[in-house]
Protein backbone atom coordinates (compact mmCIF):
# COMPACT_ATOMS: atom_id res chain seq x y z
CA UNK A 1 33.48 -32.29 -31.17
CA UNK A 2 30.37 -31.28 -32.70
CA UNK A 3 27.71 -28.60 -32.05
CA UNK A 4 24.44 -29.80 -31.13
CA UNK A 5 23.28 -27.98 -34.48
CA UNK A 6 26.19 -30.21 -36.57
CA UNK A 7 24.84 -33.37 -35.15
CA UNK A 8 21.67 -32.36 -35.81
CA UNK A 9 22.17 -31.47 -39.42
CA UNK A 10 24.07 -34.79 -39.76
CA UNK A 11 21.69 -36.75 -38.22
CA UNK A 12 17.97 -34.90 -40.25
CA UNK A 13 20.49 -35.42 -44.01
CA UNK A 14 21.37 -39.36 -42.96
CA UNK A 15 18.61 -40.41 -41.26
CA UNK A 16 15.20 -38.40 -42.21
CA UNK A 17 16.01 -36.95 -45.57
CA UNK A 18 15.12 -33.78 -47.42
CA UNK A 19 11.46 -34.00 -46.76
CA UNK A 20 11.30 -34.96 -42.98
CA UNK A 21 11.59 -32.42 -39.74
CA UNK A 22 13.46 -33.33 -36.67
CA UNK A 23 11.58 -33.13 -33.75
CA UNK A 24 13.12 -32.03 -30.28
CA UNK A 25 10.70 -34.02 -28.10
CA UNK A 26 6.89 -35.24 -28.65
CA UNK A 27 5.43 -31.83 -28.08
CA UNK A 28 7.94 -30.37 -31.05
CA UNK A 29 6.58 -33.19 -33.19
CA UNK A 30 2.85 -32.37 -32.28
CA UNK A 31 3.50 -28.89 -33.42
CA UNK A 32 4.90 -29.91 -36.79
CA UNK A 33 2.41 -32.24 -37.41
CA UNK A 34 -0.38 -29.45 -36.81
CA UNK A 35 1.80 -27.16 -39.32
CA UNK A 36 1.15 -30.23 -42.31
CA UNK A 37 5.28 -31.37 -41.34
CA UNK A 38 6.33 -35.17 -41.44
CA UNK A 39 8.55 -36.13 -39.02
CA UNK A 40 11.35 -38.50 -39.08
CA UNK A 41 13.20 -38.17 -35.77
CA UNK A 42 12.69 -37.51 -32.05
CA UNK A 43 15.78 -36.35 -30.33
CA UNK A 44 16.84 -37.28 -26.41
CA UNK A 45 19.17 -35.71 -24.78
CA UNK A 46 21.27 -37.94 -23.33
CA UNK A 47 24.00 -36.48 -21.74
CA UNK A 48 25.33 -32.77 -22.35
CA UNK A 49 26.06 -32.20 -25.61
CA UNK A 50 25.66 -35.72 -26.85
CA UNK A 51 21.84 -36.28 -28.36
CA UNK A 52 20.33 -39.41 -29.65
CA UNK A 53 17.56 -39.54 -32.03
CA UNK A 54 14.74 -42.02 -32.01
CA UNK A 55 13.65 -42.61 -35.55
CA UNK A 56 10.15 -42.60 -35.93
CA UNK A 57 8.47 -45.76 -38.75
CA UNK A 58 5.34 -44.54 -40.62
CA UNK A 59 3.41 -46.28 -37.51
CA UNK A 60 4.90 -44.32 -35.64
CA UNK A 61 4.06 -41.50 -37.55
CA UNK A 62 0.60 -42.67 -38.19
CA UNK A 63 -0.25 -42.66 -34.54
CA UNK A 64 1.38 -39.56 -33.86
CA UNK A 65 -1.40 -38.28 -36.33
CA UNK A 66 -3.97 -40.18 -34.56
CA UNK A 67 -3.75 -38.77 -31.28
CA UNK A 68 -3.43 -35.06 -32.87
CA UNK A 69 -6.56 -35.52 -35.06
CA UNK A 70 -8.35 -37.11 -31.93
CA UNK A 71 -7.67 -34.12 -29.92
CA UNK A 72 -8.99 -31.79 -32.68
CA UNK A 73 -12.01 -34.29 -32.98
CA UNK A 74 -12.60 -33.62 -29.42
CA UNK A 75 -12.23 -29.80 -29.36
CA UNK A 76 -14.10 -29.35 -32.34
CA UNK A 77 -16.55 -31.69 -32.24
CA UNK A 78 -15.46 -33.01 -36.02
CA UNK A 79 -15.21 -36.88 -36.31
CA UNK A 80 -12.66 -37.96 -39.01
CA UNK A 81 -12.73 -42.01 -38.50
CA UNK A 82 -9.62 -43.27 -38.21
């Protein structure tokens, strides 16, 4: 059986390609996005050992970005219309 890590690996070379992060939940993916990453997957855990990854579509992805830009909007005070 594989290691979370080799399922992992398997999953970010099939699925996400070279470019694209894995994310370990939506707070992982948050963080990446603040650090310029793009992500392509979301795991869940679903049973011990045995993870799941929901692929994320450039919507997805776009309002992932949305909500992290409107936070900084409202800390900062900056307005970037979107």
């Amino acid at each position: 059986m594989e290691t979370n890590h080799q399922q992992m690996k398997i999953i970010k070379e099939k699925i996400c390609g070279s470019k694209r992060k894995i994310a370990h939940d939506e707070e992982h993916a948050e963080y990446l996005y603040r650090n310029g990453e793009v992500v392509g997957a979301i795991l869940v855990e679903m049973e011990i050992k045995h993870w799941q990854a929901v692929i994320l579509d450039e919507k997805e992805n776009l309002k992932l970005l949305k909500k992290k830009l409107k936070e900084l909007e409202n800390e900062q005070k900056f307005n970037y219309n979107l």
